[in-house]
N, C-alpha and C. Protein backbone atom coordinates (compact mmCIF):
# COMPACT_ATOMS: atom_id res chain seq x y z
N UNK A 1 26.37 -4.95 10.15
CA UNK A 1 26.35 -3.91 9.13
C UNK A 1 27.18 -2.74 9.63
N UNK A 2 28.05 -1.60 8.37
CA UNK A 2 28.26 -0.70 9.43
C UNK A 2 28.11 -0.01 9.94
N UNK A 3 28.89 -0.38 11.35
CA UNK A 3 28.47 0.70 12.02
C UNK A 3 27.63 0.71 12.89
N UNK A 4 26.99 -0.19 12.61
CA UNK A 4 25.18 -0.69 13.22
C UNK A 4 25.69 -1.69 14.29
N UNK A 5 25.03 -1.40 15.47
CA UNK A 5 25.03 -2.11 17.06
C UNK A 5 24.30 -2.87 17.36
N UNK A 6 23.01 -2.88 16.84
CA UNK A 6 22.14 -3.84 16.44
C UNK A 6 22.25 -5.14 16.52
N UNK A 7 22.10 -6.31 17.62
CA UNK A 7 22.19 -7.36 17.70
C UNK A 7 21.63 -8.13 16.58
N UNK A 8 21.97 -9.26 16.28
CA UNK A 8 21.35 -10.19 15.81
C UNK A 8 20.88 -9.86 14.39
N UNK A 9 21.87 -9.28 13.51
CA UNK A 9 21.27 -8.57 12.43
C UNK A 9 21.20 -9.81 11.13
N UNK A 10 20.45 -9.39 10.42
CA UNK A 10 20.47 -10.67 9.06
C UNK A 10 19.78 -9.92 8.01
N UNK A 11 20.41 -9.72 6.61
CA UNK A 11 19.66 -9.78 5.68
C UNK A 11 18.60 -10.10 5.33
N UNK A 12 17.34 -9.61 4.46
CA UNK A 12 16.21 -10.38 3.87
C UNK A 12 17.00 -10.42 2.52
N UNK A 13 16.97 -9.31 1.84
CA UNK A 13 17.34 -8.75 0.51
C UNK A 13 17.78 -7.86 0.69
N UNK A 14 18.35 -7.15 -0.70
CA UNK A 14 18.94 -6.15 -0.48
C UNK A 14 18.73 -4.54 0.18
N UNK A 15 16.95 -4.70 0.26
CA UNK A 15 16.44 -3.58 0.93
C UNK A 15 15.62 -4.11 1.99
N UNK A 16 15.78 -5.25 2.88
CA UNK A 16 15.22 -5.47 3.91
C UNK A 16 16.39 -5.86 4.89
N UNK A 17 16.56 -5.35 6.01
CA UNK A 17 17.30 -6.08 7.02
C UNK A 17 16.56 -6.15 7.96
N UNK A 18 16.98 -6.56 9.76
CA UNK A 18 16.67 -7.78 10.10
C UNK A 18 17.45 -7.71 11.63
N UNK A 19 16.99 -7.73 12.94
CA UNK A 19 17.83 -7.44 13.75
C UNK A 19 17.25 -7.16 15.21
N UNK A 20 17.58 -7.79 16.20
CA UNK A 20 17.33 -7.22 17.61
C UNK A 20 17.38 -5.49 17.75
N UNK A 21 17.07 -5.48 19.15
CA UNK A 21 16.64 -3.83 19.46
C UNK A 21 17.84 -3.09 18.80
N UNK A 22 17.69 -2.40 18.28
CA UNK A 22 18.74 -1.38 18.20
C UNK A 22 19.10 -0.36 19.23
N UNK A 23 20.16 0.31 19.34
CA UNK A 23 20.80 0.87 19.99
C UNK A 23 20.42 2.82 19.74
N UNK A 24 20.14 3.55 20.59
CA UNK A 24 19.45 4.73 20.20
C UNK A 24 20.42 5.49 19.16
N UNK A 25 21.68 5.02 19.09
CA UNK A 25 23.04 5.81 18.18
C UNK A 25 22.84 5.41 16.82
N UNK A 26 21.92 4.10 16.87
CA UNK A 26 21.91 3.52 15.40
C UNK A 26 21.42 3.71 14.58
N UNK A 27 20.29 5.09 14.81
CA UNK A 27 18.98 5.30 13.38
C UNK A 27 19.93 6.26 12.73
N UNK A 28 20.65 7.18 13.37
CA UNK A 28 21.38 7.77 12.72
C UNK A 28 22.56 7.08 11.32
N UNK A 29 22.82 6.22 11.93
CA UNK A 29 23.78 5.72 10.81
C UNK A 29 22.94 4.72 10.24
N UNK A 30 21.84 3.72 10.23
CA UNK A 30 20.78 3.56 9.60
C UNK A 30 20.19 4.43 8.22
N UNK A 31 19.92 5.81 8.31
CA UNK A 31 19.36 6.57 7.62
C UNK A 31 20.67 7.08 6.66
N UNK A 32 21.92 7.20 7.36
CA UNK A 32 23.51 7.39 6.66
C UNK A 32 23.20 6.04 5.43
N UNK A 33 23.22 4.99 5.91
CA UNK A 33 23.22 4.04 5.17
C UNK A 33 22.41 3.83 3.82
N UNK A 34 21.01 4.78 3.67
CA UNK A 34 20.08 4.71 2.69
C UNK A 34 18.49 4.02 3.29
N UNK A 35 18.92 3.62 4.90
CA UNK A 35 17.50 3.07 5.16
C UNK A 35 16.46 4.32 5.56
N UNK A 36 15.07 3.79 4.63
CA UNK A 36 14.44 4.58 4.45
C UNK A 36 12.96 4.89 5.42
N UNK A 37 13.19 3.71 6.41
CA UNK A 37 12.10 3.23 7.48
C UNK A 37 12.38 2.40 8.75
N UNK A 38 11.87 2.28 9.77
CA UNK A 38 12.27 1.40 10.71
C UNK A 38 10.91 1.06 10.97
N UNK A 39 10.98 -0.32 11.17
CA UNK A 39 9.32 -1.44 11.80
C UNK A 39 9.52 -1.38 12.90
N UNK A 40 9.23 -1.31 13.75
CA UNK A 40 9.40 -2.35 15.07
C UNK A 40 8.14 -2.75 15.65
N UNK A 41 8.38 -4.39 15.87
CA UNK A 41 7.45 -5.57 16.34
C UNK A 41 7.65 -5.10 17.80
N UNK A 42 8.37 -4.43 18.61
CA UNK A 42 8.20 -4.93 19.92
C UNK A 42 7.07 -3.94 20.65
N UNK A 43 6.54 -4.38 22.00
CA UNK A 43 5.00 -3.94 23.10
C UNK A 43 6.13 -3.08 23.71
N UNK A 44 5.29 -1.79 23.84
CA UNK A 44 5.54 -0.83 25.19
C UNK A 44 5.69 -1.81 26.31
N UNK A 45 5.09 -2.90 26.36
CA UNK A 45 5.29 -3.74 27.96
C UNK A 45 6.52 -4.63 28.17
N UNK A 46 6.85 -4.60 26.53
CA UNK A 46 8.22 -5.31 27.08
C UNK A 46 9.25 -4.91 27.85
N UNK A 47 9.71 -5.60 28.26
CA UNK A 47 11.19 -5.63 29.08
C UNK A 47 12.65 -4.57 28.36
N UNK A 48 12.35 -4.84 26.74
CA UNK A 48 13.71 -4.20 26.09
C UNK A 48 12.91 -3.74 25.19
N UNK A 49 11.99 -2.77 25.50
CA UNK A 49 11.35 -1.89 24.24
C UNK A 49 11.86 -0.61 24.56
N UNK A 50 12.75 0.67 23.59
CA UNK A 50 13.27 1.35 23.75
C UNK A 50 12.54 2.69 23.27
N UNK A 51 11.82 3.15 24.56
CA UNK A 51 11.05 4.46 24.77
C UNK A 51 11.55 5.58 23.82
N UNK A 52 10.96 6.32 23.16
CA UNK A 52 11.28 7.10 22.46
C UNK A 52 11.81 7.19 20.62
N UNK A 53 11.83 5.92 20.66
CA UNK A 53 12.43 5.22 19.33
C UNK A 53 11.17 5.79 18.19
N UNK A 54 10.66 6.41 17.98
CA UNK A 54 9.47 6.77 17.12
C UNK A 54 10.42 8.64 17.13
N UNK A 55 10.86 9.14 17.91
CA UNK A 55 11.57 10.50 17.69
C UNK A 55 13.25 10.30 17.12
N UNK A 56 13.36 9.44 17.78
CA UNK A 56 14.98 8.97 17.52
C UNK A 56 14.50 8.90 15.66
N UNK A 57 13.83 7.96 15.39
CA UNK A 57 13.77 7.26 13.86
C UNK A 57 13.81 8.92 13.27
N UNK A 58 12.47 9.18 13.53
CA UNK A 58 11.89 10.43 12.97
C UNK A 58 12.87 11.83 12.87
N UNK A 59 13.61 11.80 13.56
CA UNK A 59 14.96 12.71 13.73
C UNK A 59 15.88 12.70 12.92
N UNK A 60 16.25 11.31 12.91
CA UNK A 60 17.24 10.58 11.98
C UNK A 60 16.71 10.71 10.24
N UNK A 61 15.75 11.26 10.11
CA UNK A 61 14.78 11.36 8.68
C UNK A 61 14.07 10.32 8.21
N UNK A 62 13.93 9.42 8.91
CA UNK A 62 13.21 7.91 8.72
C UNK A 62 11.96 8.26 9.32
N UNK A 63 11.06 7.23 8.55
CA UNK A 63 9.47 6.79 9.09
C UNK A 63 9.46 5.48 9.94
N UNK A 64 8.95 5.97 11.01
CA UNK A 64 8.48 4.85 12.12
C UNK A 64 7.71 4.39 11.94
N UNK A 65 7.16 3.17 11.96
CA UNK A 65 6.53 2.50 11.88
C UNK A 65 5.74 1.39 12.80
N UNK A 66 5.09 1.27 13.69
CA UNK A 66 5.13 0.38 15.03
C UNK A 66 3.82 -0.75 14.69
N UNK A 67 4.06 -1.81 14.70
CA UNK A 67 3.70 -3.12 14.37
C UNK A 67 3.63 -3.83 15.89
N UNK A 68 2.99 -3.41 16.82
CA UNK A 68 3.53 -4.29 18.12
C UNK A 68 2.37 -5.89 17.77
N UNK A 69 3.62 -7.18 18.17
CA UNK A 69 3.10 -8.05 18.20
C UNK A 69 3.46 -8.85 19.28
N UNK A 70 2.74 -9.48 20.13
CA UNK A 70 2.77 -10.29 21.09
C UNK A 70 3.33 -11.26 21.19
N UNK A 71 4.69 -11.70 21.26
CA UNK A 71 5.60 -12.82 21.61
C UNK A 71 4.78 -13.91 22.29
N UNK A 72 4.06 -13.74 23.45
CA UNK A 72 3.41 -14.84 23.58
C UNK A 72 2.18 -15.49 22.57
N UNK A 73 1.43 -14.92 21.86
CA UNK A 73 0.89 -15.36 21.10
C UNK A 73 0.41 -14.50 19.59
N UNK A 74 1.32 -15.22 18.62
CA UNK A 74 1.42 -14.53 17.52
C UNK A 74 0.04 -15.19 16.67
N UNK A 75 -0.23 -14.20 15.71
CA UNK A 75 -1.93 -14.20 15.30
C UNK A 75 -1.37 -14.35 13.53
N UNK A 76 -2.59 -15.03 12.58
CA UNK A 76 -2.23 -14.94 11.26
C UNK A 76 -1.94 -13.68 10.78
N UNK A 77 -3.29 -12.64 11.09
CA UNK A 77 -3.34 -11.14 11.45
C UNK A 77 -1.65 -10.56 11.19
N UNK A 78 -1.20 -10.83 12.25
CA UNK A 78 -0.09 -10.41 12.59
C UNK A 78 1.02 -10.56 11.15
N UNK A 79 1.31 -11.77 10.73
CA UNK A 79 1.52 -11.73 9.51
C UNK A 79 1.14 -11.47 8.16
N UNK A 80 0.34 -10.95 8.14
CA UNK A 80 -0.62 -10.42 7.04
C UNK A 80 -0.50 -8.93 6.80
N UNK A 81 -0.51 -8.25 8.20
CA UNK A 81 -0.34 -7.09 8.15
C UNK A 81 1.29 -6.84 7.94
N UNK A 82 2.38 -7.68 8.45
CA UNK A 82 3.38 -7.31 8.29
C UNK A 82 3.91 -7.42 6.73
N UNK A 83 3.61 -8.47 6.09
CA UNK A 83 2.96 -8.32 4.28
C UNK A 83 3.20 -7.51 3.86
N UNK A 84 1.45 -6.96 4.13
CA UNK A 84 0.75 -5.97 3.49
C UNK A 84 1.94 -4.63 3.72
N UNK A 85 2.48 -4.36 4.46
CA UNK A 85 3.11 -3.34 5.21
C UNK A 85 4.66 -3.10 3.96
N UNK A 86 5.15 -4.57 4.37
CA UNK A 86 6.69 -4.60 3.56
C UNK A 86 6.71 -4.73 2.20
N UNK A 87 5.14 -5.14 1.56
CA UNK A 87 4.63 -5.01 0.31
C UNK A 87 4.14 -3.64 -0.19
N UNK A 88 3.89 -3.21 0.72
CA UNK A 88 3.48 -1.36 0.24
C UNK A 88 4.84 -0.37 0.27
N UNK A 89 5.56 -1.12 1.21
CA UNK A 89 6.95 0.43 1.63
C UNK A 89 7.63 -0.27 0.32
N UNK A 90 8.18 -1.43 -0.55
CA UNK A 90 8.82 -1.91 -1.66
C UNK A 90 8.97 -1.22 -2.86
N UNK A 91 10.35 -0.60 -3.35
CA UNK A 91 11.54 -1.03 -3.02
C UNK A 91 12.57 -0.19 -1.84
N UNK A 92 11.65 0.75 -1.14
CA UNK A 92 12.36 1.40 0.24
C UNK A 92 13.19 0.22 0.47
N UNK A 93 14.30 0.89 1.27
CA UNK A 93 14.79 0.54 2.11
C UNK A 93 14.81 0.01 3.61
N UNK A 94 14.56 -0.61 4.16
CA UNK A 94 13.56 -0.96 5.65
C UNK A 94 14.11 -1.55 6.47
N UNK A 95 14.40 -1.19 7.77
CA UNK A 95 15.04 -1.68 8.86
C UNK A 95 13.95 -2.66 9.76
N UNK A 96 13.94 -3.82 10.30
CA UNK A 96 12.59 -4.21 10.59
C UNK A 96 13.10 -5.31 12.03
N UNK A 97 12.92 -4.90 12.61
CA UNK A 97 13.52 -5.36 14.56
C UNK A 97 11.86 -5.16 15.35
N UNK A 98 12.96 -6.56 16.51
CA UNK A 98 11.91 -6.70 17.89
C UNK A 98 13.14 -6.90 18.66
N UNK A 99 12.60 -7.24 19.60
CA UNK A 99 13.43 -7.24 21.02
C UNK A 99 14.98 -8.02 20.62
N UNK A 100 15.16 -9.38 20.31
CA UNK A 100 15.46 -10.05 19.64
C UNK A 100 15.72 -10.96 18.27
N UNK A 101 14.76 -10.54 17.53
CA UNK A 101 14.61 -10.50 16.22
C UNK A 101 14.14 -11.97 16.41
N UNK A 102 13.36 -12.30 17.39
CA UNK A 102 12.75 -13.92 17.17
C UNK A 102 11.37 -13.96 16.82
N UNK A 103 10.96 -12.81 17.13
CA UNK A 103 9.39 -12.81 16.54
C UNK A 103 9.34 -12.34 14.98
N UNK A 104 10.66 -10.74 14.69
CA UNK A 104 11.02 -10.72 13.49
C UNK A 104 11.36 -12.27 11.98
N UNK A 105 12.42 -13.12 12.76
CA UNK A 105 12.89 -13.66 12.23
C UNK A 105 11.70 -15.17 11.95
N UNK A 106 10.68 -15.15 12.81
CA UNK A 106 10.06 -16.12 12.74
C UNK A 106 9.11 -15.68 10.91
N UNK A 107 8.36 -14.41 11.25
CA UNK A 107 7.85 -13.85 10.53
C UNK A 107 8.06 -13.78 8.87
N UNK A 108 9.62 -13.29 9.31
CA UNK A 108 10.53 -13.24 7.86
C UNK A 108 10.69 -14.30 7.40
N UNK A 109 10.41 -15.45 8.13
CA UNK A 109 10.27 -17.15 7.80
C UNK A 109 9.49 -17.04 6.71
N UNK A 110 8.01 -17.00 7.01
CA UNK A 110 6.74 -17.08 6.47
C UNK A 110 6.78 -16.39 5.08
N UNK A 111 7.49 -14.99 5.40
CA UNK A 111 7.21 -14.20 4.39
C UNK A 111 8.17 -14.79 3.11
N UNK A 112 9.23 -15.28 3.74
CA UNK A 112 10.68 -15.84 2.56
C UNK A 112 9.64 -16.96 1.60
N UNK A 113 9.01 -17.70 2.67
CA UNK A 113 8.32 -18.68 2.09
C UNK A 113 6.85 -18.91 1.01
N UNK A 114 6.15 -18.13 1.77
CA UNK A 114 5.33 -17.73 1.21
C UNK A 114 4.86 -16.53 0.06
N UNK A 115 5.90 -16.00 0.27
CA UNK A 115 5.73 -14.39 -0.90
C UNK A 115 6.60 -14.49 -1.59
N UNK A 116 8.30 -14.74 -1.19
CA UNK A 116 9.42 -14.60 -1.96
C UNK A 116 9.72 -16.06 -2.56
N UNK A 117 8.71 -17.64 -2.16
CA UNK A 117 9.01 -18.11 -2.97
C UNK A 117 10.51 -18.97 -2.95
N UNK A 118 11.23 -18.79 -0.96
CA UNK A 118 12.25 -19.13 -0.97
C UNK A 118 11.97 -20.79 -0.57
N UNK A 119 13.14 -21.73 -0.88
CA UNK A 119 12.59 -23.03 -0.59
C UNK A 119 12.45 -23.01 1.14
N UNK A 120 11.86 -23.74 1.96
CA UNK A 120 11.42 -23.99 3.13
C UNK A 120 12.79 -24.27 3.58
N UNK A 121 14.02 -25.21 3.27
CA UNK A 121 14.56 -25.74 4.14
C UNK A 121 15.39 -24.65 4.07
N UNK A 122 15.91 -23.81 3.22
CA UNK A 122 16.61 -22.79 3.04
C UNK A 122 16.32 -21.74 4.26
N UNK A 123 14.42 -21.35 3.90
CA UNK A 123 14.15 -20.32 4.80
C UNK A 123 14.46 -21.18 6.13
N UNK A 124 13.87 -21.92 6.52
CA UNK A 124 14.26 -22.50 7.68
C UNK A 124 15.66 -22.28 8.16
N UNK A 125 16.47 -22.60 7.65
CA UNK A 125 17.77 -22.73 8.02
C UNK A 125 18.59 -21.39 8.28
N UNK A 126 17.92 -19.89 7.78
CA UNK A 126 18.49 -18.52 7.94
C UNK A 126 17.37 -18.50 9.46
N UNK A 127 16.32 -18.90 10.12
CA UNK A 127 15.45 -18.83 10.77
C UNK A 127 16.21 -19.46 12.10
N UNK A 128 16.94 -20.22 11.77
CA UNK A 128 17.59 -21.29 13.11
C UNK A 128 18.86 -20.30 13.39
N UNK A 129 19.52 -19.47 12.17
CA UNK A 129 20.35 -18.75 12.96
C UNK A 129 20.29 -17.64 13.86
N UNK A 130 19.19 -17.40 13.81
CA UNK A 130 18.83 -16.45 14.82
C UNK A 130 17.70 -17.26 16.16
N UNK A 131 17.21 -18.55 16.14
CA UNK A 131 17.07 -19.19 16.92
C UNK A 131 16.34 -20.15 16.82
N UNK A 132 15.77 -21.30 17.34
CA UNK A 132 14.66 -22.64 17.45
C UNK A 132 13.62 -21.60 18.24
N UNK A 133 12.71 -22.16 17.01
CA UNK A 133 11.21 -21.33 17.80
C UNK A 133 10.58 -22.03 18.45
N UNK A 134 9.89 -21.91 19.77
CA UNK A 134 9.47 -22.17 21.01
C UNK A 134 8.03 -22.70 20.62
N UNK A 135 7.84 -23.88 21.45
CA UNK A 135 6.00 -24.54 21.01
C UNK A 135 5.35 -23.52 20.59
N UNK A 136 5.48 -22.27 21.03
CA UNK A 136 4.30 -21.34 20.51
C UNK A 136 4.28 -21.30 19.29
N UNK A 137 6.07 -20.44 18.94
CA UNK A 137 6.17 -20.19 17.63
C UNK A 137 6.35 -20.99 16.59
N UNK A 138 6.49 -22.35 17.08
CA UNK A 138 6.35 -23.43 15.95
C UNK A 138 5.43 -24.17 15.74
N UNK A 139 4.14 -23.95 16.48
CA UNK A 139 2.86 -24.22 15.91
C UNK A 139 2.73 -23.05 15.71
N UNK A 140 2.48 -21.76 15.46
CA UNK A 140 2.15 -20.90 14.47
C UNK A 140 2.62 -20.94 13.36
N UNK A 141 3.93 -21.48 13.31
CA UNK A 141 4.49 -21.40 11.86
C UNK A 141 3.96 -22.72 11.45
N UNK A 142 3.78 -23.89 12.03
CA UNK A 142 3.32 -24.54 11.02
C UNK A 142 1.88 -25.05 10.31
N UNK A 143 0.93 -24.04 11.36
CA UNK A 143 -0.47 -23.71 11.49
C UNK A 143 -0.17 -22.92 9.99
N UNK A 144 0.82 -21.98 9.77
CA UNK A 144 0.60 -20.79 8.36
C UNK A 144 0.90 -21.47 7.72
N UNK A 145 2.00 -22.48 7.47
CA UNK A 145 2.51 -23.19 6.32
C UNK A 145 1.36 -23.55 5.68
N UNK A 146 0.44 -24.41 6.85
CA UNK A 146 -0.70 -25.41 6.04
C UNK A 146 -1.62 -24.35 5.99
N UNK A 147 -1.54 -23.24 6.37
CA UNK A 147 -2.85 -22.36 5.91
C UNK A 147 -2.40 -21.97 4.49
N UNK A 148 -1.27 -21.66 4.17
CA UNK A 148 -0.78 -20.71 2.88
C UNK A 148 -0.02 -21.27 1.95
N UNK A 149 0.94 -22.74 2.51
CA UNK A 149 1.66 -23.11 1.62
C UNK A 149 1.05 -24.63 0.87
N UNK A 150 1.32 -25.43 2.30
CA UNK A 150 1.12 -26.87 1.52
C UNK A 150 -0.34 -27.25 0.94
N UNK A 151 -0.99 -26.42 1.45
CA UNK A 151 -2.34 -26.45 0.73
C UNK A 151 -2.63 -26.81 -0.76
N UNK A 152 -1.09 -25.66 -1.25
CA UNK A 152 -0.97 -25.54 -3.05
C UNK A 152 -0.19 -26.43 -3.36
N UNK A 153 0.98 -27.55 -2.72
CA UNK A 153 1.25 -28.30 -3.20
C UNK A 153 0.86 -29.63 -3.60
C-alpha cells in the first residue's frame, strides 16, 4: 500500500487491511490514508512486538486497539472477540497486524468464511499467501470450521 512498510500486507475489503508488524513511520501515513484504527494481535512477550505502538497510533489520530493472542495456542474466544470487534468498528477503516500476519491471516480465514460468506477454497487460498498454518493453527481452523461452518451444510 502506499507508502506503507508493513510486511506482508493483504486486503480483506475495502476497509479492512491486513499485514505484519508495522514500522513506527507507518501510522502516520496509515491515518494519511483514511485508516481509522489499528488492531494488533501481537503479546508484549513477543520477540517483534513494537513498544509504544498504542502512542505512535494515538498520535497519528487513530484508535488502538490491542487484541493480544497467543500464537502458540489460539482459543475460539479469540475469534469471536476479533468478530465482535471488526463487526462493531464497520464501516471504519481498520488496519489489523501481528508479528507476521499469520495469526492475523489465519483469523481473517475464519472470518472470510464464516461471516463474509467467502467460498473456503478461495479463503483458503488468500490464507496460503501469507503462509501454511502449522499443526496448531490447522487444527484450530479446522476445529472452527466444524464448530461454525460444516455443521450448516
Amino acid at each position: 500500500m502506499s507508502g506503507i512498510q508493513a510486511p506482508a500486507q493483504q486486503p480483506v475489503h475495502q476497509d479492512l487491511m491486513t499485514s505484519a508488524l508495522p514500522e513506527a513511520e507507518d501510522f502516520a501515513q496509515m491515518a494519511a490514508l483514511g485508516f481509522e484504527a489499528v488492531i494488533s494481535l501481537g503479546r508484549p512477550e513477543d520477540s517483534r512486538y513494537l513498544r509504544d505502538e498504542d502512542i505512535l497510533v494515538t498520535a497519528a489520530g487513530m484508535r488502538y486497539l490491542h487484541l493480544p493472542i497467543n500464537f502458540s495456542a489460539p482459543a475460539f474466544g479469540d475469534y469471536e472477540l476479533l468478530r465482535d470487534l471488526l463487526n462493531a468498528l464497520y464501516p471504519r477503516k481498520i488496519w489489523l497486524h501481528c508479528a507476521e500476519n499469520k495469526r492475523v491471516s489465519a483469523l481473517i480465514f475464519l472470518y472470510n468464511v464464516i461471516d463474509r460468506s467467502v467460498p473456503i477454497d478461495e479463503a483458503r487460498a488468500r490464507l496460503h499467501l501469507i503462509w501454511q498454518p502449522d499443526g496448531v493453527w490447522q487444527a484450530f481452523i479446522d476445529e472452527a470450521l466444524e464448530k461454525y461452518v460444516y455443521q450448516y451444510i
